[in-house]
Every structure is written in structure tokens, then in C-alpha cells.
C-alpha atoms as a PDB file:
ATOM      1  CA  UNK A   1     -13.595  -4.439 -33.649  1.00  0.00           C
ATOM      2  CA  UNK A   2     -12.110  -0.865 -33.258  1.00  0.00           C
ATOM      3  CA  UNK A   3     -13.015   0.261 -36.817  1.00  0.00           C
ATOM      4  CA  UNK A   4     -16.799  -1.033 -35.938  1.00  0.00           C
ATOM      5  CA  UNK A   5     -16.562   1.382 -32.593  1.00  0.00           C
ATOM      6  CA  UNK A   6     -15.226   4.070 -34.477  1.00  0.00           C
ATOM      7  CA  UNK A   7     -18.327   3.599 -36.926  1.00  0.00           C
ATOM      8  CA  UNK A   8     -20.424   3.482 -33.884  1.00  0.00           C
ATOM      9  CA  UNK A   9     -19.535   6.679 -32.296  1.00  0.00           C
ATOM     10  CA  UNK A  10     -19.357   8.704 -35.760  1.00  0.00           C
ATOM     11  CA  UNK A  11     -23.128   7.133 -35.949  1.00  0.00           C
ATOM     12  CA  UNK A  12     -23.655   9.212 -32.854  1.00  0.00           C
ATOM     13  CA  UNK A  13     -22.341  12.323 -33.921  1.00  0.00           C
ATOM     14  CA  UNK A  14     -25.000  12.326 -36.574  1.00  0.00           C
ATOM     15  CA  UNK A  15     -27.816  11.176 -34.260  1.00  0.00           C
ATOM     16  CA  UNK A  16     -27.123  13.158 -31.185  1.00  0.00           C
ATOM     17  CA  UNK A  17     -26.051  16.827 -32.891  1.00  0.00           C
ATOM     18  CA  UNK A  18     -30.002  17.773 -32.851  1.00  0.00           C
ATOM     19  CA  UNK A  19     -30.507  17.150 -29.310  1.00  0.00           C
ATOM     20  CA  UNK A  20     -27.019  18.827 -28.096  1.00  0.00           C
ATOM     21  CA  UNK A  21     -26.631  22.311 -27.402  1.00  0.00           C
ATOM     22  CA  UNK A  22     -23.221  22.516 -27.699  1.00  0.00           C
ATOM     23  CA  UNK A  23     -21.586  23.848 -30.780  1.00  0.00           C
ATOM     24  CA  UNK A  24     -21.444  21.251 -32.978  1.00  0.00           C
ATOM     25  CA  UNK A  25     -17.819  20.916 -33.453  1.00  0.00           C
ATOM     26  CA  UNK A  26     -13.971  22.918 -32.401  1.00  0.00           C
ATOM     27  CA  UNK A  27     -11.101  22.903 -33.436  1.00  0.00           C
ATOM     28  CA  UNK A  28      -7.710  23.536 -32.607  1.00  0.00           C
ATOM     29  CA  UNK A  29      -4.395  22.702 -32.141  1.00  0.00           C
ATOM     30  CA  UNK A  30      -1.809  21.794 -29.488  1.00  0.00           C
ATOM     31  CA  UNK A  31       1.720  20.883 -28.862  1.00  0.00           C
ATOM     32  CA  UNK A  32       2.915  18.041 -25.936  1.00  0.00           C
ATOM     33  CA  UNK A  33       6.097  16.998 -24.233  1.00  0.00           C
ATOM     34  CA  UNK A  34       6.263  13.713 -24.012  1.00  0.00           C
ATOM     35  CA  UNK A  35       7.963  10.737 -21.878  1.00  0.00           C
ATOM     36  CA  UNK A  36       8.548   7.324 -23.634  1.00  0.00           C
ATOM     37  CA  UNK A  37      10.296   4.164 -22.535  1.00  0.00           C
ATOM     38  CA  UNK A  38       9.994   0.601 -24.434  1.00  0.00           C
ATOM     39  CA  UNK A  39       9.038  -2.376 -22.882  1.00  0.00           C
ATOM     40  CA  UNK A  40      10.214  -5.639 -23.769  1.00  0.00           C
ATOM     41  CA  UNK A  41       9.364  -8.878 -24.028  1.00  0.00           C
ATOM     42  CA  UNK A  42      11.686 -10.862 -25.316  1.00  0.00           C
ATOM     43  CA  UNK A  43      14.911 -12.881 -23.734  1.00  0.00           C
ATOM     44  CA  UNK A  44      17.390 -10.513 -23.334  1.00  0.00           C
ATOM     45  CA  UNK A  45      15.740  -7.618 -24.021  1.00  0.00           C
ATOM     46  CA  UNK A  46      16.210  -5.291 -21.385  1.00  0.00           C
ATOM     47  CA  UNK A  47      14.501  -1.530 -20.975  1.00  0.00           C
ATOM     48  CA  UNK A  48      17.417   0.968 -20.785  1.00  0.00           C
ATOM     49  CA  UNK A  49      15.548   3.920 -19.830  1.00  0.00           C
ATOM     50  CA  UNK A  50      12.815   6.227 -20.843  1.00  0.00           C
ATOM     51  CA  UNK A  51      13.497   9.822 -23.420  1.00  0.00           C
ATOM     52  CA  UNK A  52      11.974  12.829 -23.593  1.00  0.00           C
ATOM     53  CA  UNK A  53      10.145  13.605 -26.598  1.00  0.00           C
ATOM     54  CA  UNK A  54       7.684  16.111 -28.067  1.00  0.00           C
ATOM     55  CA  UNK A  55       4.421  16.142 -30.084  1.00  0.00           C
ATOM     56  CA  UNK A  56       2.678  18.569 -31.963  1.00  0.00           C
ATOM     57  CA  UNK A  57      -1.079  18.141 -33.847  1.00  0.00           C
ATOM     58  CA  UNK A  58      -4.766  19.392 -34.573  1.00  0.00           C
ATOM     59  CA  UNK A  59      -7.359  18.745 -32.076  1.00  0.00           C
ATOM     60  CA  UNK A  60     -11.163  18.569 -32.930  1.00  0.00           C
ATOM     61  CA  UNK A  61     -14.115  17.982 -30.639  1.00  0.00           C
ATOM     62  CA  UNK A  62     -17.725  16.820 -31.723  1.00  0.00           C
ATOM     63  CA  UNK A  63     -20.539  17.519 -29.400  1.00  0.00           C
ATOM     64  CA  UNK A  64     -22.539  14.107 -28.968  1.00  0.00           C
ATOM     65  CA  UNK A  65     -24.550  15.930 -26.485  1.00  0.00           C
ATOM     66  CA  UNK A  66     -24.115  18.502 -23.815  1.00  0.00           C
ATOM     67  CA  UNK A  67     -20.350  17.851 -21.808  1.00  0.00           C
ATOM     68  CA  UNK A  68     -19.937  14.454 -24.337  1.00  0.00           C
ATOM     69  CA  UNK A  69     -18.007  15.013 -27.258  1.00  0.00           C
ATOM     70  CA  UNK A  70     -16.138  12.484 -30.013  1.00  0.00           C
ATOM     71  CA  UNK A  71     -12.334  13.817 -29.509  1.00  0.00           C
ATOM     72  CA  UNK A  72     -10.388  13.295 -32.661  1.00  0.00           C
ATOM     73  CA  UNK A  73      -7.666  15.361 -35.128  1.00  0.00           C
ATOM     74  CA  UNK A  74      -3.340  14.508 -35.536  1.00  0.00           C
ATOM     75  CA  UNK A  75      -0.536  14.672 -33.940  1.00  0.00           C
ATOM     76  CA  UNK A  76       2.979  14.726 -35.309  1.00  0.00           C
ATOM     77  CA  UNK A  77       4.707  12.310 -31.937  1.00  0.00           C
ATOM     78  CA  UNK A  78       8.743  12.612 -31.632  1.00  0.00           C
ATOM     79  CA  UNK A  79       8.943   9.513 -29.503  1.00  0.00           C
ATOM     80  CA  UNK A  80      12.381   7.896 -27.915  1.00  0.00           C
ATOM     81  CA  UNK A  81      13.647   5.290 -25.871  1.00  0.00           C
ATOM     82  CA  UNK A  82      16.023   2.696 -25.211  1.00  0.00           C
ATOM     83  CA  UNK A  83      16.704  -1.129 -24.929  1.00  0.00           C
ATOM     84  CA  UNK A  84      19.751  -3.247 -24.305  1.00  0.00           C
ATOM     85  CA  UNK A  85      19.759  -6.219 -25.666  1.00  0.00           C
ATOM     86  CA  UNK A  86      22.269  -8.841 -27.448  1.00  0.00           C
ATOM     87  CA  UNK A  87      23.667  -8.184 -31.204  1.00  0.00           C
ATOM     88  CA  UNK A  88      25.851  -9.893 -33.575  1.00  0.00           C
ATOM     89  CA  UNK A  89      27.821  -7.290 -35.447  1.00  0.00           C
ATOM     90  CA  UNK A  90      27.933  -7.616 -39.147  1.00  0.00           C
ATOM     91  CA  UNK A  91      27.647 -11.663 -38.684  1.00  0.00           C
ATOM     92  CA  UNK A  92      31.282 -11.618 -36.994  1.00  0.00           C
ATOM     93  CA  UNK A  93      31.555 -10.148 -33.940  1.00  0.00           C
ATOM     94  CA  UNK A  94      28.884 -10.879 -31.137  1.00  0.00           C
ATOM     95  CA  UNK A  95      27.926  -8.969 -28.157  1.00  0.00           C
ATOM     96  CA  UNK A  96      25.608  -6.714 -26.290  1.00  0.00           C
ATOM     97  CA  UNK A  97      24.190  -3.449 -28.005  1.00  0.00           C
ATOM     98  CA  UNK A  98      22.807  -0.323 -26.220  1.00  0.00           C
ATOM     99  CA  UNK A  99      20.267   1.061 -28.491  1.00  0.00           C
ATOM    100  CA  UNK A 100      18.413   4.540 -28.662  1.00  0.00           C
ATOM    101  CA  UNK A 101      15.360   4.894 -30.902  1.00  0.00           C
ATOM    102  CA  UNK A 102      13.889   7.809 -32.158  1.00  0.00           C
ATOM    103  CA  UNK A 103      11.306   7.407 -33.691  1.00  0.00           C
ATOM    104  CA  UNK A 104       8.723   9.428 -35.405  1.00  0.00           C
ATOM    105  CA  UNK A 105       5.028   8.886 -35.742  1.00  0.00           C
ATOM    106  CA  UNK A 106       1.456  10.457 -37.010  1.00  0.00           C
ATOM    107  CA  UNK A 107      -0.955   8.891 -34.652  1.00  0.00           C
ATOM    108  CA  UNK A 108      -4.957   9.628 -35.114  1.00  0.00           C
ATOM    109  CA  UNK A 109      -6.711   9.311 -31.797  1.00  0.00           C
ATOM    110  CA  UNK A 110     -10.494   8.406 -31.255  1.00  0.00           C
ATOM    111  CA  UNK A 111     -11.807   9.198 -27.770  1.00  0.00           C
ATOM    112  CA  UNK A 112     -14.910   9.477 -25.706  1.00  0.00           C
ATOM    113  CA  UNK A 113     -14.676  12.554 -24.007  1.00  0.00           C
ATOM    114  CA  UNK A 114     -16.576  13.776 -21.198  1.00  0.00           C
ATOM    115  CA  UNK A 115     -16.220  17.548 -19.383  1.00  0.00           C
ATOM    116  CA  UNK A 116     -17.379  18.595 -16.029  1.00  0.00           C
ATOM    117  CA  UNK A 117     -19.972  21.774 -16.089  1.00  0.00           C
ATOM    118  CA  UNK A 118     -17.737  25.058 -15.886  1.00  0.00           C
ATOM    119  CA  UNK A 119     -16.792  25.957 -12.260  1.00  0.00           C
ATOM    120  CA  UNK A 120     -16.531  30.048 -13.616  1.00  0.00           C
ATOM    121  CA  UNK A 121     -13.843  29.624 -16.165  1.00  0.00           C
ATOM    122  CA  UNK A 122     -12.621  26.301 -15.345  1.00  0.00           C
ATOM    123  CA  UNK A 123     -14.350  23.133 -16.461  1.00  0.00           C
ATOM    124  CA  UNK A 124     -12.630  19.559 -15.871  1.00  0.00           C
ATOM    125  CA  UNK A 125     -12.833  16.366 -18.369  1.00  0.00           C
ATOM    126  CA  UNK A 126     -11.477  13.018 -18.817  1.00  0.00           C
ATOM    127  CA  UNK A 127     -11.002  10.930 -22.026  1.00  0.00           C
ATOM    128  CA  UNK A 128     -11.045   7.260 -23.143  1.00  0.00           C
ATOM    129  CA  UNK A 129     -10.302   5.762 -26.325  1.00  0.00           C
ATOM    130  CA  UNK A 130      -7.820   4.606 -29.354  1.00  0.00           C
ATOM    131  CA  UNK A 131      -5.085   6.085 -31.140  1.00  0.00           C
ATOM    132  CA  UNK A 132      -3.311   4.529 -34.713  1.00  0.00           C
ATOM    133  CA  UNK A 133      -0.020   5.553 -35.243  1.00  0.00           C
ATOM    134  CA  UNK A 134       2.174   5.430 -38.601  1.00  0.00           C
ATOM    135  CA  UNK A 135       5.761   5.299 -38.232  1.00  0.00           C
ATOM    136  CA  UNK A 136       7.046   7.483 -40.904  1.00  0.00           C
ATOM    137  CA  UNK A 137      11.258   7.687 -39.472  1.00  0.00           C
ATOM    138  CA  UNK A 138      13.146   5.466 -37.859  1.00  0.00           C
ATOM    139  CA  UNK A 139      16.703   6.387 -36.092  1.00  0.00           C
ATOM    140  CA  UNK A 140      19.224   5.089 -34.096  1.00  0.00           C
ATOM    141  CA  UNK A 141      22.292   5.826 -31.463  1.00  0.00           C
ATOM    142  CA  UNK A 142      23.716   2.764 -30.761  1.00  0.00           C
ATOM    143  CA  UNK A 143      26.780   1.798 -28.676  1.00  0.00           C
ATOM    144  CA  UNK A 144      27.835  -1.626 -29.433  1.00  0.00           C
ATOM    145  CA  UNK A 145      30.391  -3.824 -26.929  1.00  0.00           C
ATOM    146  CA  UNK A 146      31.555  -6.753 -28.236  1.00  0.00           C
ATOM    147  CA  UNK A 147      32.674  -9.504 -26.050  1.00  0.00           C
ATOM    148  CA  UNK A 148      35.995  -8.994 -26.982  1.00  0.00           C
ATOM    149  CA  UNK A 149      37.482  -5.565 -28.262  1.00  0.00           C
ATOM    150  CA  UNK A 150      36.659  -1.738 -27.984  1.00  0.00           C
ATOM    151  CA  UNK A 151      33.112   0.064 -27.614  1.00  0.00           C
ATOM    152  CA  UNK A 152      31.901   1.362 -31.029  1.00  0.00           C
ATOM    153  CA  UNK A 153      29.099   3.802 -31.688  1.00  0.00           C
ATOM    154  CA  UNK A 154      27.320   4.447 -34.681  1.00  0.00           C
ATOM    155  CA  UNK A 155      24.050   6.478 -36.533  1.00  0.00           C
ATOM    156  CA  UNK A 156      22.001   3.943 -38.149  1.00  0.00           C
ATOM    157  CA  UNK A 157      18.340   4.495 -40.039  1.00  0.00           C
ATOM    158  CA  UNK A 158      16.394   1.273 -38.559  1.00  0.00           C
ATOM    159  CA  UNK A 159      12.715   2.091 -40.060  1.00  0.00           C
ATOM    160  CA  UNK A 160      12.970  -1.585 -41.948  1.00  0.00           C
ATOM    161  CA  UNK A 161      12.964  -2.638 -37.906  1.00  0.00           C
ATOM    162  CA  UNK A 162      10.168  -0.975 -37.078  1.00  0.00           C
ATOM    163  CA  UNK A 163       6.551  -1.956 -37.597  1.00  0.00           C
ATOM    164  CA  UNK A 164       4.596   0.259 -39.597  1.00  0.00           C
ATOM    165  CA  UNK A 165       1.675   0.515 -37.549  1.00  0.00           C
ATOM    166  CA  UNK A 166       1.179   1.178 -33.644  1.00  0.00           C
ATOM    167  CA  UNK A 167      -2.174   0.923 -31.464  1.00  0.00           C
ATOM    168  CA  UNK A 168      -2.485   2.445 -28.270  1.00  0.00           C
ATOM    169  CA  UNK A 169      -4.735   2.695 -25.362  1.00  0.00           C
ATOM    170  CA  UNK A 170      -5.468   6.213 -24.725  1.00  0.00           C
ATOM    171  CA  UNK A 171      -6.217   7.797 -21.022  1.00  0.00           C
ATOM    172  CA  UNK A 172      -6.265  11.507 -19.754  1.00  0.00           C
ATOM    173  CA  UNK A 173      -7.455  14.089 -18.244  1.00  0.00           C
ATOM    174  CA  UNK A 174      -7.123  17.635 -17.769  1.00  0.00           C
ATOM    175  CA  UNK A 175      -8.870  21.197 -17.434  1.00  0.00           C
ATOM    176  CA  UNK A 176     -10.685  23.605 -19.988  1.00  0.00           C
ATOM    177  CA  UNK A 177      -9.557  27.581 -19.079  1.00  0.00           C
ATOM    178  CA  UNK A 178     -12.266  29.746 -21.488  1.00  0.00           C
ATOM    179  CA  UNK A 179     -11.151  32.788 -22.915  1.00  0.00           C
ATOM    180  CA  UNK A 180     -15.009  33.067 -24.197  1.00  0.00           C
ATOM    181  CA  UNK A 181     -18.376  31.076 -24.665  1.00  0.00           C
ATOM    182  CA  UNK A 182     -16.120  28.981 -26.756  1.00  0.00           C
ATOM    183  CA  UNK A 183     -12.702  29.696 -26.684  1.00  0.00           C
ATOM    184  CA  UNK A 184     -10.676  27.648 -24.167  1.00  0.00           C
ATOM    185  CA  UNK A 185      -6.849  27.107 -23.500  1.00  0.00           C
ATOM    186  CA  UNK A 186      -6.630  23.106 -22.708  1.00  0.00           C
ATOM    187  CA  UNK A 187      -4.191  21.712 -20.269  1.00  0.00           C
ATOM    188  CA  UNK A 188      -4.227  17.594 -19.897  1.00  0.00           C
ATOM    189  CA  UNK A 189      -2.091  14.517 -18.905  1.00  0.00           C
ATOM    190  CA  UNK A 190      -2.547  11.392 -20.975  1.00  0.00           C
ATOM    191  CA  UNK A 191      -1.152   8.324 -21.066  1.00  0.00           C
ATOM    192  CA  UNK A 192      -0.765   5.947 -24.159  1.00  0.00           C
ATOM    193  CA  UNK A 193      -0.761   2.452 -22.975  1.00  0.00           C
ATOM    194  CA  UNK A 194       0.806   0.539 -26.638  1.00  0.00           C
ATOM    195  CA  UNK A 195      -1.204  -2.527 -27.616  1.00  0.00           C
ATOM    196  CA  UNK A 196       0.911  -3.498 -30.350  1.00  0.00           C
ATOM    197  CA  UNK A 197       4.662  -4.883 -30.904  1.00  0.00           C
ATOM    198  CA  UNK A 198       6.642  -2.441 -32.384  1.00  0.00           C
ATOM    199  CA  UNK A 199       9.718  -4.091 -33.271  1.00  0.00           C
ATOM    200  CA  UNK A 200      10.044  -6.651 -36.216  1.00  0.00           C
ATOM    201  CA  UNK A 201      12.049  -9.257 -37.340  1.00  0.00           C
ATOM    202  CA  UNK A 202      14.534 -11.312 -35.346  1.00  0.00           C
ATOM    203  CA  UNK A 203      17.604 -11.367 -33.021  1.00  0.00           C
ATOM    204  CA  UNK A 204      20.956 -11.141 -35.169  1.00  0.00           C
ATOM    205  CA  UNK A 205      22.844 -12.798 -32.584  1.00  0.00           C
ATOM    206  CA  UNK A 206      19.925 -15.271 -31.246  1.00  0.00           C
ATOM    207  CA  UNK A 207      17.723 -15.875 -34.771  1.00  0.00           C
ATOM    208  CA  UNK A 208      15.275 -17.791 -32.955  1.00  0.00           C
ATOM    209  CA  UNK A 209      14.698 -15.003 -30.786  1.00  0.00           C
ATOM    210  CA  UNK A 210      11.537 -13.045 -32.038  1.00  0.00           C
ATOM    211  CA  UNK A 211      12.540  -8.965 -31.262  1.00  0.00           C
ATOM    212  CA  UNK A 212       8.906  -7.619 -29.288  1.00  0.00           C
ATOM    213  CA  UNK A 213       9.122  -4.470 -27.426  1.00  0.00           C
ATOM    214  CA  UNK A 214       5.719  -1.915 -26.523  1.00  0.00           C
ATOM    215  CA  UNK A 215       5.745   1.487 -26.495  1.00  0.00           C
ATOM    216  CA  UNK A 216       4.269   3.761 -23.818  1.00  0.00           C
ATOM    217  CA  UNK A 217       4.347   7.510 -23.105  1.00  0.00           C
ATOM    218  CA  UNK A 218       3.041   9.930 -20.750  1.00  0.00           C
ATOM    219  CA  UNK A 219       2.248  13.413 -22.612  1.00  0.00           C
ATOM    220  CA  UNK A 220       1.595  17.111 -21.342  1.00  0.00           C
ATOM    221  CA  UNK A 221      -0.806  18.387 -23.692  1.00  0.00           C
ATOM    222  CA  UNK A 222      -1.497  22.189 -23.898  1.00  0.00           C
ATOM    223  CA  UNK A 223      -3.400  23.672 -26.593  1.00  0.00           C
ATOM    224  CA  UNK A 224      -6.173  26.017 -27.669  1.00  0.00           C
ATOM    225  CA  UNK A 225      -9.512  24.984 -29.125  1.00  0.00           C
ATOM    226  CA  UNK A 226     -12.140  27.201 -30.688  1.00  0.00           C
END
């Protein structure tokens, strides 16, 4: 379904850049703090908190007609968070283990994206649409408490835990600041809502237990766009 909408709105590119009188495409680039926390949904998974993060990418918009564009490019998305949940520690020694991911992504978003008129400099917008993420790093911090005996803490690359690909929901909106006819520093909040489980494989303490968790963030985008 989402690869037929994103052949649907390139088919619009093509059929609306005659009428638009907009330039026909920008680019630029941008870098984003970012929030992130996992949700769970599995028994005894528990959230443990939400990390701070950053993302850097390439923006480009294409002008479907005048204030519509197609919003797409990369980002490079530093994303953390946390989860408690229980763990059996190399098949001997069960308990509970307090895990911090940090994971890495390169998402490419699709979204609809529609602008205000200017208000002098200033013109608003908002944006719908997808993003597909590839995990390409996988860490953890994890402080494990066994039911009997001392705390230990350890480094561990988890990427075989991690699913490969993550879809989100994408929502935001911001303001346009332009330098020129063209030029514009961009400054927008958006939030991506996961769709997708991005844990695999099962419990080691509980095998029946199927690991799901979904990730969200909240992101500060600032940029510049030609």
C-alpha cells in the first residue's frame, strides 16, 4: 500500500510541475535533536525512560503546485531509549535487566507538505506522511540484577536483536524564515509515531515470550533549504 502512495504522489510531481509556479524543486540540509522512548508490549516489558538523541540529513522539496510540495531526502537518526524487562544470564542466572539502546538508523521520509502564504518573511506549514528506517548499529548499556548476587553492567552490540527495518508515522509542523525569493532557514517539530516492532526474537528467561517494543520520537528540526 505505501509503495503504491509513494508511486502516486511521484505521479504528481510529474503532472502538476507545469501548472505550479513554484520552483520546481530545493534542497537542503538540516540537523535535529531528538527525544525517543520505547514502548512495549510484551509481559514484562516495562518502558524505563526516554534519551536524548540527535539526527542529521538532506532535505528536498518538490513543488506539486503552489504552497504543496512532495517532502523527501535522509537523515542519519541517533535514537535511544530504555526498557526493563526480565533476562536469564548466560542460561544460568535469571533476573531482571535494565537495558539502554542506542541505536542508529537512515530513515527516508515521504510527506505531503503544505505551507501557509508568506506573512513578510515568515510562512507556516505542516506535513503528513511515511518514513523507512534501516538500522545500520545496534548498542547496549545494560545493568543486569540477578535474583540472587551483585549488580553487573556490561557493553554489548545487540544489532542481531534488532529488526532491520522500521516504519513510522510522520507529523510536524513548523515555520519557513526566507533569507531570499528562495532561500529559507526551516524551524519544525515532528513527531514519528513507529508502526512497526522493533525488537526480534524471544525472551531468554521467558522463551515463550515474543520481545515487541515501538519506537517513537519527538525531533527539533532546523535546517536551511535552497
Amino acid at each position: 500500500m505505501k509503495i503504491k502512495v509513494a508511486w502516486l504522489l511521484l505521479g504528481l510531481i510529474v503532472a502538476l510541475q507545469g501548472i505550479s509556479q513554484e520552483k520546481p524543486f530545493r534542497f537542503g540540509f538540516k540537523v535535529a535533536p531528538n527525544i525517543a522512548w520505547i514502548a512495549p508490549d510484551a509481559e514484562g516489558y516495562k518502558n524505563d525512560g526516554s534519551k536524548m538523541g540527535i539526527s542529521w540529513g538532506l532535505l528536498a522539496d518538490f513543488a506539486l503546485a503552489e504552497n504543496y510540495f512532495v517532502k523527501t531526502g535522509f537523515s542519519m537518526d541517533y535514537l535511544n531509549g530504555k526498557l526493563e524487562f526480565p533476562y536469564l544470564l548466560n542460561d544460568t542466572a535469571p533476573g531482571m535487566m535494565n537495558r539502554t539502546y542506542h541505536l542508529r538508523y537512515i530513515e527516508i521520509p515521504l510527506t505531503l507538505k503544505m505551507r501557509t502564504n508568506k506573512f513578510g518573511k515568515i510562512a507556516y506549514f505542516g506535513e503528513i506522511g511515511f518514513g523507512t528506517s534501516f538500522n545500520i548499529r545496534a548498542k547496549s548499556d545494560d545493568e543486569f540484577q540477578p535474583d540472587t548476587g551483585t549488580k553487573t553492567t556490561s557493553e554489548k552490540d545487540i544489532k542481531d536483536e534488532i529488526a532491520l527495518f522500521k516504519e513510522s508515522l510522520i507529523v510536524g509542523a513548523g515555520m519557513e524564515y526566507f533569507l531570499d525569493e528562495s532561500t529559507s532557514l526551516v524551524f519544525e517539530l515532528s513527531f514519528h509515531n513507529g508502526l512497526t516492532n522493533i525488537l526480534t526474537d524471544y525472551n531468554t528467561r521467558y522463551p515463550d515470550i515474543k520481545q515487541n517494543g515501538i519506537l517513537y520520537c519527538f525531533q527539533f528540526n532546523v535546517g536551511i533549504i535552497f
